[in-house]
Protein backbone atom coordinates (compact mmCIF):
# COMPACT_ATOMS: atom_id res chain seq x y z
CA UNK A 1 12.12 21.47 -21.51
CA UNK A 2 12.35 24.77 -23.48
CA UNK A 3 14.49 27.44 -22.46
CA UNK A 4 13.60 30.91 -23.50
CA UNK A 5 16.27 33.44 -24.98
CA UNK A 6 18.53 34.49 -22.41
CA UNK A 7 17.30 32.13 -19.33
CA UNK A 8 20.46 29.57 -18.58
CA UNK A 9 20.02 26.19 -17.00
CA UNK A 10 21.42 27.57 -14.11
CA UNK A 11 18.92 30.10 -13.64
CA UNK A 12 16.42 27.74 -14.17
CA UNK A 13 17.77 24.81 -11.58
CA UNK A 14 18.19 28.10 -9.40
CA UNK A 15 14.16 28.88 -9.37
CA UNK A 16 12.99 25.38 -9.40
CA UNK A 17 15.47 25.18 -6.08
CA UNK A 18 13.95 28.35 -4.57
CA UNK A 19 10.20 27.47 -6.00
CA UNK A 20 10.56 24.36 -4.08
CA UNK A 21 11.86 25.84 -0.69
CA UNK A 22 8.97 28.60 -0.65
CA UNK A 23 6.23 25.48 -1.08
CA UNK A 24 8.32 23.84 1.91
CA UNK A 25 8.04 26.84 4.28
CA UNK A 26 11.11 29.04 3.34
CA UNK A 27 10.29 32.75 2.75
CA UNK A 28 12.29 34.71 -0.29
CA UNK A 29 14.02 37.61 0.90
CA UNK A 30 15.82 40.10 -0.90
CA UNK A 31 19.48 41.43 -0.57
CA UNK A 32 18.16 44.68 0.24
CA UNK A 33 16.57 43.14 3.76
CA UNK A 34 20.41 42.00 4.20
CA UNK A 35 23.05 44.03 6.49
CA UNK A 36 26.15 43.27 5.20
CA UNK A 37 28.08 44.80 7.96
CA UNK A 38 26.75 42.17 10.62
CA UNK A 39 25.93 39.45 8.20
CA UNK A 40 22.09 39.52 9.60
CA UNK A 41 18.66 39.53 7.58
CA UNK A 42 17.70 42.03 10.69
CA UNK A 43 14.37 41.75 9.95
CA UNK A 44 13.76 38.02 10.83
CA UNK A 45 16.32 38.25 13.99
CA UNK A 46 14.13 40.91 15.33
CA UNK A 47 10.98 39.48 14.19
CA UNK A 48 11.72 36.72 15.83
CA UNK A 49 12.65 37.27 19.25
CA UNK A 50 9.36 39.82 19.65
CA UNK A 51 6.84 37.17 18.32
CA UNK A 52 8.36 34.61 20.43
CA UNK A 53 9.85 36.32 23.50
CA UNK A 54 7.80 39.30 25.07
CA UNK A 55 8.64 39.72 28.74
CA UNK A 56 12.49 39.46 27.44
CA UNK A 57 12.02 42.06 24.89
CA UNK A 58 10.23 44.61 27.18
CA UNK A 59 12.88 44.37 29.10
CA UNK A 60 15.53 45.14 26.35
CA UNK A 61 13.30 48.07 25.49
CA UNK A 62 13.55 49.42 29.41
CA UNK A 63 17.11 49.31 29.16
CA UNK A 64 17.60 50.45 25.56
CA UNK A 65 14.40 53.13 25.23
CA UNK A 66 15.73 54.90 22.33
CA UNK A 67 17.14 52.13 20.11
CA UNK A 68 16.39 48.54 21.20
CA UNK A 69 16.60 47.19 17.65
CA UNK A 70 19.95 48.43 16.99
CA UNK A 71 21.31 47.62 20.37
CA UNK A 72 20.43 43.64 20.31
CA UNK A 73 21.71 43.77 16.19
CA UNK A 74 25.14 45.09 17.85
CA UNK A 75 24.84 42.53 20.95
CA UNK A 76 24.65 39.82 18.74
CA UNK A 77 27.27 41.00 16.04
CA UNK A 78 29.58 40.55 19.09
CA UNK A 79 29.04 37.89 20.13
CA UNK A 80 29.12 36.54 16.34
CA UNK A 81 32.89 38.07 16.37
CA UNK A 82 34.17 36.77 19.29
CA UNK A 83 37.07 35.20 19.77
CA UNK A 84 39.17 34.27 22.87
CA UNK A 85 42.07 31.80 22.47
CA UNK A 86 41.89 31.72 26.17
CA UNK A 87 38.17 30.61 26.91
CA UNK A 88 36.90 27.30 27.72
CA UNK A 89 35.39 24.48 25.52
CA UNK A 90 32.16 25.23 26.61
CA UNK A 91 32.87 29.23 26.49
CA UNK A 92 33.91 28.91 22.78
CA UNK A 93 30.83 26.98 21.84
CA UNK A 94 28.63 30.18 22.24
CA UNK A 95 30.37 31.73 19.65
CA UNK A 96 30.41 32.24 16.42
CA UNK A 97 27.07 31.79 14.20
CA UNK A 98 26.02 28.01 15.92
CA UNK A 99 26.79 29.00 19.18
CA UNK A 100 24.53 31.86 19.01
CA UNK A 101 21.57 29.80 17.11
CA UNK A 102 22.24 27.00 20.01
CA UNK A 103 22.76 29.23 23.17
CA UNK A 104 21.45 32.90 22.47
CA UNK A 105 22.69 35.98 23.69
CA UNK A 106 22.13 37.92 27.16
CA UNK A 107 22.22 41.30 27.55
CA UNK A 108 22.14 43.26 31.18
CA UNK A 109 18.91 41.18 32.52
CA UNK A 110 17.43 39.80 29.18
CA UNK A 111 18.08 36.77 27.92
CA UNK A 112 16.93 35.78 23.92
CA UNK A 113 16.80 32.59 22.25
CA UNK A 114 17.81 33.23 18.56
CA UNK A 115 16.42 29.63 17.65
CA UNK A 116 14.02 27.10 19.09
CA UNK A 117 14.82 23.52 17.95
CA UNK A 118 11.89 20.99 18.22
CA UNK A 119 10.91 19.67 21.43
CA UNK A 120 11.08 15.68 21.79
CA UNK A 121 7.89 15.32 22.67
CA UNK A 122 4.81 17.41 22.27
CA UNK A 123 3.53 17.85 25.60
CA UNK A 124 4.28 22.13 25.58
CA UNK A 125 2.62 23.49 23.03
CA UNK A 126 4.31 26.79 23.48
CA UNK A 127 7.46 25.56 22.82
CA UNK A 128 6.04 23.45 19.51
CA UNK A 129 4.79 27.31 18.59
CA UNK A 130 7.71 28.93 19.20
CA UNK A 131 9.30 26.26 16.74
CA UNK A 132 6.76 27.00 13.81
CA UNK A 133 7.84 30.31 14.27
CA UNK A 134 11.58 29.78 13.15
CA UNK A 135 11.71 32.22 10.54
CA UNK A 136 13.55 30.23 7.54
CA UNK A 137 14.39 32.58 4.57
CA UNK A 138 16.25 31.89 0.79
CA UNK A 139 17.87 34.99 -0.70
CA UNK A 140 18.94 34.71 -4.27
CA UNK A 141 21.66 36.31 -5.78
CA UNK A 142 23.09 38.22 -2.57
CA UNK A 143 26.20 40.95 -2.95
CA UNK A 144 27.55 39.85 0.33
CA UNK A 145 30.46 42.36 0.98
CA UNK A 146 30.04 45.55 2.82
CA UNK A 147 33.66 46.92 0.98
CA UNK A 148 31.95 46.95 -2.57
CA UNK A 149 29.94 49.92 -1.54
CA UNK A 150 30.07 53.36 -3.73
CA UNK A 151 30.47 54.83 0.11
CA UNK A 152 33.27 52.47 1.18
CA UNK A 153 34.99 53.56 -2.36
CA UNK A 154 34.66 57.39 -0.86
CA UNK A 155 35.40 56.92 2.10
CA UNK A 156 38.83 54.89 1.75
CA UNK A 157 39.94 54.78 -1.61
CA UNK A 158 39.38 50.82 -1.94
CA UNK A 159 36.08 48.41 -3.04
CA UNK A 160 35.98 45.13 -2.92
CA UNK A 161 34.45 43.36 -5.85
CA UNK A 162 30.83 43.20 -6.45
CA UNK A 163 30.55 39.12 -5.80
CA UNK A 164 27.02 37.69 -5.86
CA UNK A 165 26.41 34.40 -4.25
CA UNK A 166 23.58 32.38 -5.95
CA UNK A 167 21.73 31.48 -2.67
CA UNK A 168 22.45 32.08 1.22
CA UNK A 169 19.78 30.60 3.86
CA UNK A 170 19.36 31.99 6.99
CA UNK A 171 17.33 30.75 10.02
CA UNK A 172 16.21 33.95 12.20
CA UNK A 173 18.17 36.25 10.38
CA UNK A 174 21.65 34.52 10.64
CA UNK A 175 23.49 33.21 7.68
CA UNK A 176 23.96 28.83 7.55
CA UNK A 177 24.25 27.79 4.62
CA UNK A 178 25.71 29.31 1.41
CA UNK A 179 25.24 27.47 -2.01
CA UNK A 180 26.94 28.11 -5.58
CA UNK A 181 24.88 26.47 -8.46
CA UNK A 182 26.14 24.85 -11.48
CA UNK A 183 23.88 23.19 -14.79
CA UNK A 184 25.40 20.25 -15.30
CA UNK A 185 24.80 20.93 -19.10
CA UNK A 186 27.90 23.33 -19.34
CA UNK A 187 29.60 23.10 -15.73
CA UNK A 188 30.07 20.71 -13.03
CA UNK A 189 30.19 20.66 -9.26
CA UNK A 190 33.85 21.64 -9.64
CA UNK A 191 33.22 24.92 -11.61
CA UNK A 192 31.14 25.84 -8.25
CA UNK A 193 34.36 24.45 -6.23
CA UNK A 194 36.65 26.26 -8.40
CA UNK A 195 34.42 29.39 -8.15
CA UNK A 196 34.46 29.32 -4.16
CA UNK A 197 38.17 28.68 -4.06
CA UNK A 198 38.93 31.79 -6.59
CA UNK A 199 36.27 34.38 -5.73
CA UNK A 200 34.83 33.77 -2.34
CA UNK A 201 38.09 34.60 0.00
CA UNK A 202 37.37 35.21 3.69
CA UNK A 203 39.42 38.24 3.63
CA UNK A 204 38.56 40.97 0.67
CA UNK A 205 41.94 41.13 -1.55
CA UNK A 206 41.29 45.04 -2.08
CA UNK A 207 40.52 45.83 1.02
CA UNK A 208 42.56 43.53 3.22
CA UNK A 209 39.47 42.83 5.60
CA UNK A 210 37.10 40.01 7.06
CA UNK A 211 34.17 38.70 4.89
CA UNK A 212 31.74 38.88 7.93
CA UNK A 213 29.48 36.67 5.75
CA UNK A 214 32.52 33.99 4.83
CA UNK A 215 34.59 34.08 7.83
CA UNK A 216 34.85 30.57 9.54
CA UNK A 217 32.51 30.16 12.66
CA UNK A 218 31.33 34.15 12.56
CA UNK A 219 29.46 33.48 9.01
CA UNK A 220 27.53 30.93 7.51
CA UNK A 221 28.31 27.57 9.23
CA UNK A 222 28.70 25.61 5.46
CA UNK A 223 29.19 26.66 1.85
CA UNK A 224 27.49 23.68 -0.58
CA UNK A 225 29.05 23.68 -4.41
CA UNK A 226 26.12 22.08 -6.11
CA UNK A 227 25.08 21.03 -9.74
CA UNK A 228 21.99 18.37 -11.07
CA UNK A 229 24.16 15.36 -10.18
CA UNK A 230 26.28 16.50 -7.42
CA UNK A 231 26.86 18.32 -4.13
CA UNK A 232 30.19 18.85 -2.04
CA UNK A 233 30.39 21.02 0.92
CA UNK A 234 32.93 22.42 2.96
CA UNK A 235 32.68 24.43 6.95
CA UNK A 236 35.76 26.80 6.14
CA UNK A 237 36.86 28.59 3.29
CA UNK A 238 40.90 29.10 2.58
CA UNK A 239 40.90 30.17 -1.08
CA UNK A 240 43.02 27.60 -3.11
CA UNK A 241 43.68 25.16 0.30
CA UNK A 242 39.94 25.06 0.91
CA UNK A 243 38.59 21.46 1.04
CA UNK A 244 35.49 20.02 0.09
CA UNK A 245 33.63 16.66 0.77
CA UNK A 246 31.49 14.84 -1.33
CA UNK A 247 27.17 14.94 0.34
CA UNK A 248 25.92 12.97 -1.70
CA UNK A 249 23.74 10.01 -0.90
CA UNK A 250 25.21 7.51 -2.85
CA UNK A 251 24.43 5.32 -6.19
CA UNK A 252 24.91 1.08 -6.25
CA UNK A 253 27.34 0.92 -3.55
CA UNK A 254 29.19 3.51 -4.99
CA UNK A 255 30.07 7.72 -5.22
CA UNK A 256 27.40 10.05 -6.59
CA UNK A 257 23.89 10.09 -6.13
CA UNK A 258 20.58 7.66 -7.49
CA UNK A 259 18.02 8.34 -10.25
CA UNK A 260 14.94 10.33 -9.30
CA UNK A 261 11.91 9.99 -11.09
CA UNK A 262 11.09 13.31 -13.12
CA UNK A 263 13.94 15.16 -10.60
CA UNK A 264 17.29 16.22 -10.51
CA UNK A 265 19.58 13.86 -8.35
CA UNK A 266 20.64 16.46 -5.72
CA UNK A 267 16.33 17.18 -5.23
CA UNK A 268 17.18 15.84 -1.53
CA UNK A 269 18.64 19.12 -0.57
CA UNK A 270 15.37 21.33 -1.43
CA UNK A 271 12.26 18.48 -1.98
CA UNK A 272 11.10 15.54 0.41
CA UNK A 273 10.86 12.76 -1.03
CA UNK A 274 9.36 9.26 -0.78
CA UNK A 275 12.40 7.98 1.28
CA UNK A 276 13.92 11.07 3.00
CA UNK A 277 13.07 14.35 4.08
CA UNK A 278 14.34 17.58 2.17
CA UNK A 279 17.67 18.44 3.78
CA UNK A 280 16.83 22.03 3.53
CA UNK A 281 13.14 21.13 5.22
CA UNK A 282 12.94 23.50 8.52
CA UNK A 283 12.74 19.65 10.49
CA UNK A 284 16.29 18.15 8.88
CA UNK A 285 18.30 21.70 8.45
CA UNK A 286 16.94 22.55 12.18
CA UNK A 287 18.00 18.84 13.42
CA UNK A 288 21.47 19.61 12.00
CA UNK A 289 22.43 22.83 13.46
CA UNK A 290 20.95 21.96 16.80
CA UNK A 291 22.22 18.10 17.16
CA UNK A 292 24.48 16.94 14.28
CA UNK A 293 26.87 19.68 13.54
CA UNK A 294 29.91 20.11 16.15
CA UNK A 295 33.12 22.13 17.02
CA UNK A 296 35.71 20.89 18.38
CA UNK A 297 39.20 21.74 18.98
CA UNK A 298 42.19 19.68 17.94
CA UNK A 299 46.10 20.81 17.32
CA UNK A 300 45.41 23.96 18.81
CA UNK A 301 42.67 24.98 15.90
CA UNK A 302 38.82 24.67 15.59
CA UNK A 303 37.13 22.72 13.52
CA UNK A 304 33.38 22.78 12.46
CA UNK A 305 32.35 19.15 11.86
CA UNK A 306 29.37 19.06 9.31
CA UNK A 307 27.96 15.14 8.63
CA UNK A 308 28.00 13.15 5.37
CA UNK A 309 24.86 12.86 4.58
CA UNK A 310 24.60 8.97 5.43
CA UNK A 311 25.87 9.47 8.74
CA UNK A 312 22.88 11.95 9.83
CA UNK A 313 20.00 10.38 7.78
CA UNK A 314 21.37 7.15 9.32
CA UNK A 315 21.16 8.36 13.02
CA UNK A 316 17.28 10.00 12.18
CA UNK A 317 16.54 7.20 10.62
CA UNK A 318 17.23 4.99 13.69
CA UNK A 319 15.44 7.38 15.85
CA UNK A 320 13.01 7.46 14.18
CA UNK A 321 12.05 3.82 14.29
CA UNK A 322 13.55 3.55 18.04
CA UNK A 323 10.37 6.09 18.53
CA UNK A 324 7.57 3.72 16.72
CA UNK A 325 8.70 0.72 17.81
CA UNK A 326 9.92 1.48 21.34
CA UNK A 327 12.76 0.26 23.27
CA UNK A 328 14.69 -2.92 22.63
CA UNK A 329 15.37 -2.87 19.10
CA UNK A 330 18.55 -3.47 17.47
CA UNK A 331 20.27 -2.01 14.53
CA UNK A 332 23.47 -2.42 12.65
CA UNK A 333 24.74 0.51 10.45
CA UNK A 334 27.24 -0.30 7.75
CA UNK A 335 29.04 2.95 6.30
């Protein structure tokens, strides 16, 4: 392959990713669509709940005439922030970005889903709708922090750095998945590592304040340093104490990941192919976030618990065939 005058690899692995994702379903959105106060592509959030949920949303609109929009924006930004070291298991599991993709938000009498996850079965069609309607969008190159404004300079003498992440996917408008790129020609899954652990700090440095779009739980639910070869992931981010995990799908028996005809070996994440669906595919990345991810709460502290990428295409896998074949099979899974 050629590469023209001032086009890296990088770029290039970049646009074949996102080139991919748009054939697959994803839309490309631009930072300007992005509020980086709330962390929300506002556009698809509110897209989505009118296409899919009328009677709720006239409601919202008789108890909110003048602004509806902004109101159910600020309704979910709080329940996005929240935090209560006092609520229950199941109260603390409708926080935070998953809790509000898995349980929605209420507000006075109206009630909105902010995701519908496939039925098992096909027998309501409304509900298989409201599914295809999952707005799934890719935005390249996104200036995440709402400090490294020219205004936020005025208006208290600080800015935060002007830090571009290479791609951040977001299903209905809320951030899930964060990715740093890396050609494998000059740098390596651990430049992207490194490059999360030194310039992507939850809290701003200048400013002293919350990264709405990196904070643990209230942001994007997992940050993935990838290259050609490689990809490691990781649900929180602590600057140098941060810890990643290899998702990769494995080569001989071993670490890293198999040959792919005329592909990169990390094409699982944004391609189907002939013996797995594209993780990023709106059925797998959908399947995650509403079955496979979890928090839990252990020593006091929560923990976001994101699969290896055996264990989930393991458990789909099993379904899967449990579904054709019907009931009575048996299956041994060695990991």
């Amino acid at each position: 392959m050629s590469i023209s005058h001032g086009v890296t690899r990088e770029v290039i692995f970049q646009n074949e990713m996102i080139a991919q994702m748009v054939a697959n379903g994803w839309q490309l959105g631009s930072p300007a669509g992005y509020n980086r106060e709330l962390a929300i592509y506002t556009e698809d959030l509110i897209g989505f709940v009118k296409d899919t949920q009328d009677a709720e949303w006239q409601k919202h609109c008789k108890n909110y005439p003048s602004d509806p929009e902004e109101k159910l924006l600020t309704r979910v930004a709080v329940q996005l922030d929240k935090a209560d070291p006092n609520a229950t298991g199941a109260q603390l599991r409708t926080f935070g970005t998953l809790g509000v993709l898995r349980h929605g938000v209420k507000d006075r009498n109206a009630k909105f889903k902010l995701c519908q996850f496939k039925p098992e079965h096909g027998l309501n069609p409304d509900t298989l709708a409201r599914y295809e309607q999952n707005r799934l969008r890719i935005v390249p190159e996104l200036v995440y922090s709402p400090y490294a404004t020219d205004a936020h300079l005025a208006e208290t003498g600080t800015q935060a750095k002007k830090w571009r992440i290479d791609l951040v996917l977001f299903v209905n408008g809320l951030p899930v998945v964060t990715l740093e790129l890396k050609s494998e020609f000059k740098q390596s899954v651990q430049n992207a590592i490194s490059q999360y652990k030194k310039t992507r700090p939850p809290i701003d440095p200048a400013t002293k304040k919350p990264e709405p779009l990196l904070t643990f739980k209230r942001g994007a639910i997992v940050h993935f340093a990838v290259d050609q070869d490689n990809v490691s992931m990781t649900t929180r981010l602590m600057n140098g104490k941060t810890r990643f995990l290899p998702f990769n799908r494995g080569r001989d028996g071993g670490a890293g990941n198999p040959d792919v005809p005329g592909e990169n070996r990390v094409a699982y994440l944004y391609k189907d192919l002939p013996d797995t669906k594209a993780v990023f595919s709106r059925e797998v990345l959908l399947d995650l976030i509403g079955r496979f991810i979890h928090l839990e709460r252990a020593g006091g502290k929560e923990v976001v618990i994101f699969p290896r990428f055996q264990q989930f295409d393991a458990v789909r896998k099993v379904l899967a065939d449990a579904r054709s074949k019907g009931a009575g099979q048996n299956y041994l899974i060695q990991h």
